[in-house]
Protein backbone atom coordinates (compact mmCIF):
# COMPACT_ATOMS: atom_id res chain seq x y z
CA UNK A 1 -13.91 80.36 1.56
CA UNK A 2 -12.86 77.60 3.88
CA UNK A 3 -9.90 75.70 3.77
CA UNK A 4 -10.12 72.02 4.59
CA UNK A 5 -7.69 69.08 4.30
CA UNK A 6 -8.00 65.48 3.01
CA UNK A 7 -6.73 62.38 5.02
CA UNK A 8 -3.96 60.55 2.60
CA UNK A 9 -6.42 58.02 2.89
CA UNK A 10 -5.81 56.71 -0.81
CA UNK A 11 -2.12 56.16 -0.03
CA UNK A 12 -0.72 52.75 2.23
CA UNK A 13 0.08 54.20 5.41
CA UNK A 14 -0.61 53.40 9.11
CA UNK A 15 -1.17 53.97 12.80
CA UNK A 16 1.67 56.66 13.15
CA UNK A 17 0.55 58.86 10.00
CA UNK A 18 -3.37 58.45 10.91
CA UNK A 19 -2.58 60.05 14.63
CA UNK A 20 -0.12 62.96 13.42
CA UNK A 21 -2.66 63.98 10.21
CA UNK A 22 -5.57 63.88 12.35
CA UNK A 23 -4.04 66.02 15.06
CA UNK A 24 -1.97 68.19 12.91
CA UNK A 25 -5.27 68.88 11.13
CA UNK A 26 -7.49 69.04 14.17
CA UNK A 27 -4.59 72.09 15.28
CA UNK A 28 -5.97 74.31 12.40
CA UNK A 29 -6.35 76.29 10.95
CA UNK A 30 -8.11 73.93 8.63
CA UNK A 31 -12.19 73.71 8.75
CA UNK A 32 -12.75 70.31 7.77
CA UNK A 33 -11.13 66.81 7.63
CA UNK A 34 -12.10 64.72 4.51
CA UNK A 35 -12.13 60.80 3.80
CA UNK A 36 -12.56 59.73 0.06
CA UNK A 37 -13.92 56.09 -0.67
CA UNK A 38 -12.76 53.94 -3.03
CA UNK A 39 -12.92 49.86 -2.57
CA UNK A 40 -10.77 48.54 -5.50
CA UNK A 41 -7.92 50.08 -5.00
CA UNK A 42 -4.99 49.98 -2.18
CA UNK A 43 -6.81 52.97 0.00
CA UNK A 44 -7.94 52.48 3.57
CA UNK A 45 -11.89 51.97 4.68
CA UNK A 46 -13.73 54.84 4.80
CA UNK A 47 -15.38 54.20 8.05
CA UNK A 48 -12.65 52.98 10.25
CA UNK A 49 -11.01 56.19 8.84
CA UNK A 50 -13.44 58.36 9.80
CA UNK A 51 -14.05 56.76 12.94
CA UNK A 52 -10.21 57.18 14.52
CA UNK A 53 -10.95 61.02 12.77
CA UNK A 54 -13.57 61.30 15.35
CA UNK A 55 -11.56 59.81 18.13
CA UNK A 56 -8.58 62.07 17.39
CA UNK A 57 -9.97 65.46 16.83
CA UNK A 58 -12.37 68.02 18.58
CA UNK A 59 -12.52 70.81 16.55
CA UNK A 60 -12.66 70.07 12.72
CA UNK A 61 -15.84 69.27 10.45
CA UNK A 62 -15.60 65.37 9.41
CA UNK A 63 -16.78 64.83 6.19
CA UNK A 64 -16.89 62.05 3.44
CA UNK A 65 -15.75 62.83 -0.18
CA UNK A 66 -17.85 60.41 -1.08
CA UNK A 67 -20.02 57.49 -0.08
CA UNK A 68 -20.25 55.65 -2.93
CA UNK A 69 -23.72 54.88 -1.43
CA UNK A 70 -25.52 52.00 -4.28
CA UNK A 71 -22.29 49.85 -3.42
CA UNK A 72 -23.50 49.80 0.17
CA UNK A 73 -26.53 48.71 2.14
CA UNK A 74 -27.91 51.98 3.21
CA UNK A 75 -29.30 51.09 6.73
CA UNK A 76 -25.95 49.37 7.33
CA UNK A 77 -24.21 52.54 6.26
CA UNK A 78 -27.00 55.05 7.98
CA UNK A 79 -25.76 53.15 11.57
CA UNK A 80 -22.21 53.18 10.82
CA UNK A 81 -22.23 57.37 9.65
CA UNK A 82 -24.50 57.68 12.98
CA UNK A 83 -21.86 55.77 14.80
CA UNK A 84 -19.20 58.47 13.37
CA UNK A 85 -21.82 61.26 14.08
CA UNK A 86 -21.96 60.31 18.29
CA UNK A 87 -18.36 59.60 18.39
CA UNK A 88 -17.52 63.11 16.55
CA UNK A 89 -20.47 64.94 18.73
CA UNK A 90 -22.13 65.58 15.75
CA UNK A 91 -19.77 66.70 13.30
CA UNK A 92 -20.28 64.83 10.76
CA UNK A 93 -21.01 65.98 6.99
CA UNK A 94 -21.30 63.14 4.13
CA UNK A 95 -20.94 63.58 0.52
CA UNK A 96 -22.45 60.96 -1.03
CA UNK A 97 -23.04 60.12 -4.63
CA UNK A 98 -22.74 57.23 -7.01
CA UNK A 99 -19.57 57.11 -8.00
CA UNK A 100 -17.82 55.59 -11.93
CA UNK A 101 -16.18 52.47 -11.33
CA UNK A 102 -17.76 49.83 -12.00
CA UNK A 103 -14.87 47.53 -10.23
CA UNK A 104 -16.11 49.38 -6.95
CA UNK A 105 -19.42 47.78 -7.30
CA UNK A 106 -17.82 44.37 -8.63
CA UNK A 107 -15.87 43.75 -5.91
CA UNK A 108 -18.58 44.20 -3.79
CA UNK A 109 -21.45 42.69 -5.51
CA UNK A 110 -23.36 45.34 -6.01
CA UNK A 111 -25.04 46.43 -9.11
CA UNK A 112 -24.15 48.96 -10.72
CA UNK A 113 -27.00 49.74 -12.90
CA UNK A 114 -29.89 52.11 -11.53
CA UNK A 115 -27.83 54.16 -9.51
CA UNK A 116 -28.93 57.39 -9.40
CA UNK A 117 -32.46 56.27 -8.56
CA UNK A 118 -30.84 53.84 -6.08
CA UNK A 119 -29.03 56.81 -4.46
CA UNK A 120 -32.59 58.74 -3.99
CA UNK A 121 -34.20 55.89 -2.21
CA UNK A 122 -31.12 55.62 -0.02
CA UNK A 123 -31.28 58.84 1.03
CA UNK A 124 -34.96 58.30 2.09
CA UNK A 125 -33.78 55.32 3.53
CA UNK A 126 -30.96 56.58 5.95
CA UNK A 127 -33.47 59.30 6.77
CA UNK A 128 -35.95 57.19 7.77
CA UNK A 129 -33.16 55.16 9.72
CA UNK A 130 -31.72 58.36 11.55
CA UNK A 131 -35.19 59.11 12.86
CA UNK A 132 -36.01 56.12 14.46
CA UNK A 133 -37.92 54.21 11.90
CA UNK A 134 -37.60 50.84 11.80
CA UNK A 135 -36.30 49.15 8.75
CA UNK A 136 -39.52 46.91 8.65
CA UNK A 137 -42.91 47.02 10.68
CA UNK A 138 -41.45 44.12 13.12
CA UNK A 139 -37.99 45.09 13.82
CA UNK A 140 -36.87 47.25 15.90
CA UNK A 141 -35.46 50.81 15.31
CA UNK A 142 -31.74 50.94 14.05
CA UNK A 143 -29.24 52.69 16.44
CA UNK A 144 -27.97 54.70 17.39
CA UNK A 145 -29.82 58.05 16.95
CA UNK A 146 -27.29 60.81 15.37
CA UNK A 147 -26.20 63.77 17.70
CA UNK A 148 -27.36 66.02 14.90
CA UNK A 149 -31.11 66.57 14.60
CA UNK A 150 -32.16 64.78 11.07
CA UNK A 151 -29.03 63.33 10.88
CA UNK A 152 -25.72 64.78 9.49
CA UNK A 153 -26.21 66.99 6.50
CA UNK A 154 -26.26 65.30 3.50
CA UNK A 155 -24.13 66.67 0.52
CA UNK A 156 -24.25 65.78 -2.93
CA UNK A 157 -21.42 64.56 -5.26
CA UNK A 158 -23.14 65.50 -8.13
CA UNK A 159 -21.41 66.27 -11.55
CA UNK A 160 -24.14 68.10 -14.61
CA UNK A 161 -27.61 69.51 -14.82
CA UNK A 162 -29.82 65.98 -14.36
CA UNK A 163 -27.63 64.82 -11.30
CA UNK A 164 -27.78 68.60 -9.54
CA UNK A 165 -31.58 68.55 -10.53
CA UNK A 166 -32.19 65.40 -8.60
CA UNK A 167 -30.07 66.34 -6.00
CA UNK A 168 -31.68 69.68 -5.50
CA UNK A 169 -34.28 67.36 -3.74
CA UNK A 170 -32.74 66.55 -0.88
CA UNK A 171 -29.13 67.58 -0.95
CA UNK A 172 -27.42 70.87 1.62
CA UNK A 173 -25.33 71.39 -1.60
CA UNK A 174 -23.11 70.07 -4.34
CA UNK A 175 -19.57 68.34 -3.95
CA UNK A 176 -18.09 69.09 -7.44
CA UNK A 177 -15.60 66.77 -8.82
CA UNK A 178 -14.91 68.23 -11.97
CA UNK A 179 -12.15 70.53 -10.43
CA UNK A 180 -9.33 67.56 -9.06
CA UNK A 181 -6.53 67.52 -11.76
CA UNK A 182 -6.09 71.48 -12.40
CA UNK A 183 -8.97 73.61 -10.91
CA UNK A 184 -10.65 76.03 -14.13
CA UNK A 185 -12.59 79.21 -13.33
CA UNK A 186 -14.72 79.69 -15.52
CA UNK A 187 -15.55 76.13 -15.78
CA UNK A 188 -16.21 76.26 -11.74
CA UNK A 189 -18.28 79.50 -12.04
CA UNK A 190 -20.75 77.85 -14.89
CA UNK A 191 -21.07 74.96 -11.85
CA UNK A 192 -21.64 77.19 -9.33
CA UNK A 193 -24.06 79.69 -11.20
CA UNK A 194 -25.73 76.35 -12.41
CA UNK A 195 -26.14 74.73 -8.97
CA UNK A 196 -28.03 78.30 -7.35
CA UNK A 197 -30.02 78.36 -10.42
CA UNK A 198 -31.15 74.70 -10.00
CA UNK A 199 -31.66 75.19 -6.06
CA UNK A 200 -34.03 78.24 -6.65
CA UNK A 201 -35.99 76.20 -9.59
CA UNK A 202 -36.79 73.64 -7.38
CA UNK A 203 -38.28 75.39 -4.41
CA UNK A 204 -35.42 76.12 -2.26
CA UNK A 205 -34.38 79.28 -0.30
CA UNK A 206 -31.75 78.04 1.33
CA UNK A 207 -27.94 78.37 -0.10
CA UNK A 208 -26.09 75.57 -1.33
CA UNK A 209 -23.09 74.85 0.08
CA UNK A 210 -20.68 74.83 -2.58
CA UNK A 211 -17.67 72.77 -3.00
CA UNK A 212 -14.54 70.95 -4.78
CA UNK A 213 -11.63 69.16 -4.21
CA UNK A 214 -7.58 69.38 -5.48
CA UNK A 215 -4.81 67.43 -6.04
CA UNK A 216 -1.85 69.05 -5.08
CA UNK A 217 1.93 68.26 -3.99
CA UNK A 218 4.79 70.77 -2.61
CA UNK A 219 8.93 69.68 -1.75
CA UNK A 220 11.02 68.66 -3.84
CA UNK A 221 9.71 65.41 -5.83
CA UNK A 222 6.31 67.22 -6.14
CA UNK A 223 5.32 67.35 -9.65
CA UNK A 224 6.58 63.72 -9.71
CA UNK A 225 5.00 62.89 -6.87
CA UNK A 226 1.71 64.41 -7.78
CA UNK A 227 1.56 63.18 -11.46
CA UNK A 228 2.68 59.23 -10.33
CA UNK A 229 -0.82 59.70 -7.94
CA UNK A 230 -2.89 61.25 -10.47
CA UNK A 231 -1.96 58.26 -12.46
CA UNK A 232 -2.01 55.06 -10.25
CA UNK A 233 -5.16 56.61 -9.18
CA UNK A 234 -7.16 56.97 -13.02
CA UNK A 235 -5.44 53.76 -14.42
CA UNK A 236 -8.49 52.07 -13.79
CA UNK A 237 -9.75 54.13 -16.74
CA UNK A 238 -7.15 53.04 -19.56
CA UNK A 239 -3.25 54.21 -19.35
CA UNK A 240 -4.31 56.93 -22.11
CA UNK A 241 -6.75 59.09 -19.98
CA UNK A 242 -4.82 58.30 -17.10
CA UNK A 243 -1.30 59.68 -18.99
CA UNK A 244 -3.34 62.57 -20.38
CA UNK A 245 -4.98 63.82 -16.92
CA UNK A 246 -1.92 63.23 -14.88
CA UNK A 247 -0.13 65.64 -17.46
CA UNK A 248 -3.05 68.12 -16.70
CA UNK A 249 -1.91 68.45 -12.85
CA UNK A 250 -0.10 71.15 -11.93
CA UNK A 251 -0.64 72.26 -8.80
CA UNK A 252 2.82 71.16 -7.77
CA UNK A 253 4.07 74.38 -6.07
CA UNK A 254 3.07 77.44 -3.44
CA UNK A 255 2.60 79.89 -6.57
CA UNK A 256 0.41 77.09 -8.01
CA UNK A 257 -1.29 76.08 -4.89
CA UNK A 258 -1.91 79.76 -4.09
CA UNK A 259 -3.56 80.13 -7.83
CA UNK A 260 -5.32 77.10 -7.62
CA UNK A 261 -7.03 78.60 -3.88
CA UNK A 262 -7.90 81.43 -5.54
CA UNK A 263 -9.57 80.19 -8.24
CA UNK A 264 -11.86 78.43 -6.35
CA UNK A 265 -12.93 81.03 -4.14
CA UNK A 266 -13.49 83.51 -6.84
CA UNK A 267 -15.85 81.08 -8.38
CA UNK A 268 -18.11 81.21 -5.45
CA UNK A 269 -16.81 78.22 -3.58
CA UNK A 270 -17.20 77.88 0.00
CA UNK A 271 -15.00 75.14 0.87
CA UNK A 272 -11.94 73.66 -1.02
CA UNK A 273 -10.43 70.40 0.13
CA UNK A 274 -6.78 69.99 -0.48
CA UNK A 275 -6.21 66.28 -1.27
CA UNK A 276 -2.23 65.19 -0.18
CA UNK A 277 -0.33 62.65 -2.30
CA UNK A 278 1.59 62.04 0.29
CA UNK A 279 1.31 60.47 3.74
CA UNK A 280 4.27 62.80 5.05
CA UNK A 281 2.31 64.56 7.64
CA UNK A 282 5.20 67.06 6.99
CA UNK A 283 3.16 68.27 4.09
CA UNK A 284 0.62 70.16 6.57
CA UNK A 285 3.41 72.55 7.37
CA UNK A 286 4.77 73.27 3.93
CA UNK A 287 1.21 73.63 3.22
CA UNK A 288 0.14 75.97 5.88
CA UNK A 289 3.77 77.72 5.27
CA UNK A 290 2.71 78.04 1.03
CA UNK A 291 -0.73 79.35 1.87
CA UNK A 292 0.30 81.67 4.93
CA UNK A 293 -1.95 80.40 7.34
């Protein structure tokens, strides 16, 4: 199972943290770099982010963990994630999916009803976009054309059977979201046994790429650290659910972060991405240093 890391792009930081993360990461021995979305809430824009990641690495996988995509107008975002794609030489992978809050989409105008089927025409429509169609018969193409044939792979943040059934149409695999407070086995083995059954029921041969992200914190404030995240970061849902999930985290040391790898991967996983709650880029070494890597 690969091992990849999340930018702490949730946190306020700036131009000193993005360079050492994104070079500290790009140094390995992680496979990917991550950036989340979220658009109510204190965290940085997901495509500036990913657009310095492209600047400032050469080796790791960029991904997004997720495009909210019905918040945003999908040509617009199919030339800004080709953008990323040239820039990166065609590393780009992007989760996308529809995302919960509802503020997201308020503070944005967006609707928030229809999404999933919004999502599916998206897709089509960034497709289209990434091959040269035009958005309408008298405009001209959008640009510019993605270094990856098709346009980056497109990955699904998909959570139960109807959401994994639709995205079995057109997704390279599932992003599971189910796993972020305190990763469960068994729980993550029903997902992945589900998602393979789904992807052979509809047709497909190929493998779906399988994976999940964590929470986690190491040093000396960490279970502090990682709970006062958890929490700032669910508020949104009621101070009850947030109190009760943040109580759930507890991958707040090596032993646990160790545990929590290996739960994953014995699942059938093939790529876990650690998510920092802290914009320390010291936190890379501990990390690397907890994991023996």
């Amino acid at each position: 199972m690969d091992i990849a890391m999340t930018l702490p792009t949730m946190l306020p930081h700036g131009r000193d943290e993005v360079l050492r993360w994104c070079r500290g990461i790009d140094e390995g021995p992680w496979s990917s770099l991550a950036v989340p979305e979220r658009v109510a809430y204190t965290s940085h824009s997901m495509t500036v982010q990913l657009a310095a990641a492209a600047a400032l690495t050469e080796r790791v996988r960029l991904w997004t963990t997720i495009v909210v995509l019905p918040s945003h107008n999908a040509v617009r975002m199919a030339k800004d994630l080709a953008s990323v794609d040239r820039l990166s030489d065609g590393r780009l992978t992007v989760g996308v999916g529809v995302g919960g809050r509802e503020q997201d989409y308020r503070a944005v105008s967006a609707p928030f009803t229809r999404r999933w089927q919004r999502l599916d025409d998206q897709v089509a429509t960034m497709r289209a976009t990434w091959a040269g169609t035009p958005p309408e018969p008298d405009l001209d193409p959008v640009g510019p054309p993605p270094v990856q044939p098709g346009g980056p792979p497109l990955v699904a943040g998909a959570i139960g059977p109807k959401a994994t059934a639709r995205a079995a149409r057109w997704a390279a695999g599932i992003d599971d979201g189910t796993a972020i407070a305190n990763p469960d086995g068994e729980a993550l083995a029903d997902v992945a046994a589900r998602v393979r059954t789904t992807w052979s029921e509809a047709g497909r041969t190929d493998e779906p790429h399988l994976s999940t992200s964590i929470w986690y914190a190491l040093g000396d404030d960490a279970e502090t650290r990682l709970r006062s995240y958890a929490f700032d970061y669910l508020k949104i849902f009621g101070p009850e659910i947030a109190e009760a999930i943040a109580e759930s985290a507890t991958v707040n040391s090596p032993k646990a972060l160790r545990a929590a790898v290996e739960t994953v991967k014995s699942a059938g996983f093939h790529e876990l991405f650690l998510v920092p709650t802290t914009t320390n880029p010291e936190e890379l070494l501990r990390t690397r240093e907890a994991l023996g890597i």
